[in-house]
Protein backbone atom coordinates (compact mmCIF):
# COMPACT_ATOMS: atom_id res chain seq x y z
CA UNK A 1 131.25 85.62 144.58
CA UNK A 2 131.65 87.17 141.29
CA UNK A 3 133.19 85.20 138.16
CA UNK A 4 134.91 86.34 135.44
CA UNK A 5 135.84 84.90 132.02
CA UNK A 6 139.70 84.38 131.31
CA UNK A 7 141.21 82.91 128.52
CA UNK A 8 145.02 82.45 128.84
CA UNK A 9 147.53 80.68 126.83
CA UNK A 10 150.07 78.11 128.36
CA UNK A 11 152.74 76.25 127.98
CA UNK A 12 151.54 72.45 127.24
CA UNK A 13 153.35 71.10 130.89
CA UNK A 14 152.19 73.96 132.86
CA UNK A 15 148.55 72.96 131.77
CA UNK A 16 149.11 69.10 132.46
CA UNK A 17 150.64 70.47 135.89
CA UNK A 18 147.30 72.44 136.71
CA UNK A 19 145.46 69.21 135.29
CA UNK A 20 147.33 67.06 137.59
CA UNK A 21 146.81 69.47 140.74
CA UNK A 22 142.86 69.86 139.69
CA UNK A 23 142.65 65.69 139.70
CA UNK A 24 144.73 65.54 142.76
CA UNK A 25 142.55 67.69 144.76
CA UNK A 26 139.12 66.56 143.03
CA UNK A 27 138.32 70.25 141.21
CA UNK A 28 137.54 70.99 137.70
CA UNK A 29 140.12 73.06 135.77
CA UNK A 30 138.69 76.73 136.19
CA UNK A 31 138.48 76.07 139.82
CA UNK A 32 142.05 74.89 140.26
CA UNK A 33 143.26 78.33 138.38
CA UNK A 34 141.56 80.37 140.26
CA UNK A 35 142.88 78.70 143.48
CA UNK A 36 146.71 78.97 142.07
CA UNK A 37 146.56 82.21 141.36
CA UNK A 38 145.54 83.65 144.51
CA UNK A 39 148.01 81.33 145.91
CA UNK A 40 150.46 83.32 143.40
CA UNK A 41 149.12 86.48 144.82
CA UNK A 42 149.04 86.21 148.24
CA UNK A 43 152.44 84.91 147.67
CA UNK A 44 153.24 88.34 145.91
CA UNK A 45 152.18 90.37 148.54
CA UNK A 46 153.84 89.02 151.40
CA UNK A 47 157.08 89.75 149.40
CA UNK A 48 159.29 92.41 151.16
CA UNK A 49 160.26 95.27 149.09
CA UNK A 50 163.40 95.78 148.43
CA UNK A 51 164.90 99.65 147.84
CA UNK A 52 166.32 98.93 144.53
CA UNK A 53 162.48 97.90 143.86
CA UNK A 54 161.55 101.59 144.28
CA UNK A 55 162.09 104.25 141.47
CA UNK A 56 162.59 107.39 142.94
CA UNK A 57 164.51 108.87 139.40
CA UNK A 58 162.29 111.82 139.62
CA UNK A 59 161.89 112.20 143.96
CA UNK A 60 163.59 115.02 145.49
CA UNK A 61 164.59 115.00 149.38
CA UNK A 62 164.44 118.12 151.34
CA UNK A 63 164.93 118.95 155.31
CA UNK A 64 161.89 120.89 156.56
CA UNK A 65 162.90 122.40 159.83
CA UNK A 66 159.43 123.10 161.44
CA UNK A 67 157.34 120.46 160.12
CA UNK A 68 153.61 120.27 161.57
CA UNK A 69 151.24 117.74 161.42
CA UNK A 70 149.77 116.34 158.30
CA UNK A 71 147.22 118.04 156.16
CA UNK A 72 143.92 115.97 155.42
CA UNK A 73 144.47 115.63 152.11
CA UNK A 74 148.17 114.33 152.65
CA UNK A 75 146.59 111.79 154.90
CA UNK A 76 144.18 110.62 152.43
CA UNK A 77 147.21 110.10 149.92
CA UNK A 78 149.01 108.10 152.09
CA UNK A 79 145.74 106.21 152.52
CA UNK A 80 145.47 105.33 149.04
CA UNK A 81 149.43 104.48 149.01
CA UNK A 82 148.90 102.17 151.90
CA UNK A 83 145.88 100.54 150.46
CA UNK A 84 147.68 99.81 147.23
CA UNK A 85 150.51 98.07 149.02
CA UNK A 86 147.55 95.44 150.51
C-alpha cells in the first residue's frame, strides 16, 4: 500500500474524538484517520442520488425516432461515467 502525507487542520474536539477512537481501538493517530475516512467514503458512495443532485442547466432532451445501437466511442463514455460513480 502506498502512503501519502496529509496535513489537515481540526477542530480541537474532533481531534480528541479521533484520539479517543485511535486509543479505543489500539492504533496510532495516522492510522485511525485513514480508517475514518474511508469509512466517510464508502459511506459517500453508497448514498443514492437524488435528481435535484444533478445539474442538467445546460442538457437538452430530444426524441430520436430510429435510434440504433451505440457507437464505440459512446460506450466508452458511458464507461468512464459509470466508473466515476464507483
Amino acid at each position: 500500500m502506498n502512503t501519502a502525507v496529509l496535513r489537515v487542520q481540526l477542530d480541537e474536539t474532533l481531534k480528541e474524538k479521533v484520539r479517543e477512537y485511535a486509543e479505543l481501538h489500539s492504533q496510532n493517530l495516522s492510522q485511525a484517520t485513514g480508517i475514518l475516512l474511508g469509512l466517510a467514503f464508502q459511506h459517500l458512495d453508497s448514498l443514492p442520488i437524488a435528481e435535484s443532485d444533478i445539474d442538467n442547466q445546460h442538457t437538452q432532451e430530444a426524441i430520436v425516432e430510429d435510434a440504433g445501437p451505440l457507437t464505440s466511442k459512446e460506450i466508452k463514455s458511458l464507461r468512464k461515467l459509470l466508473k466515476r460513480r464507483k
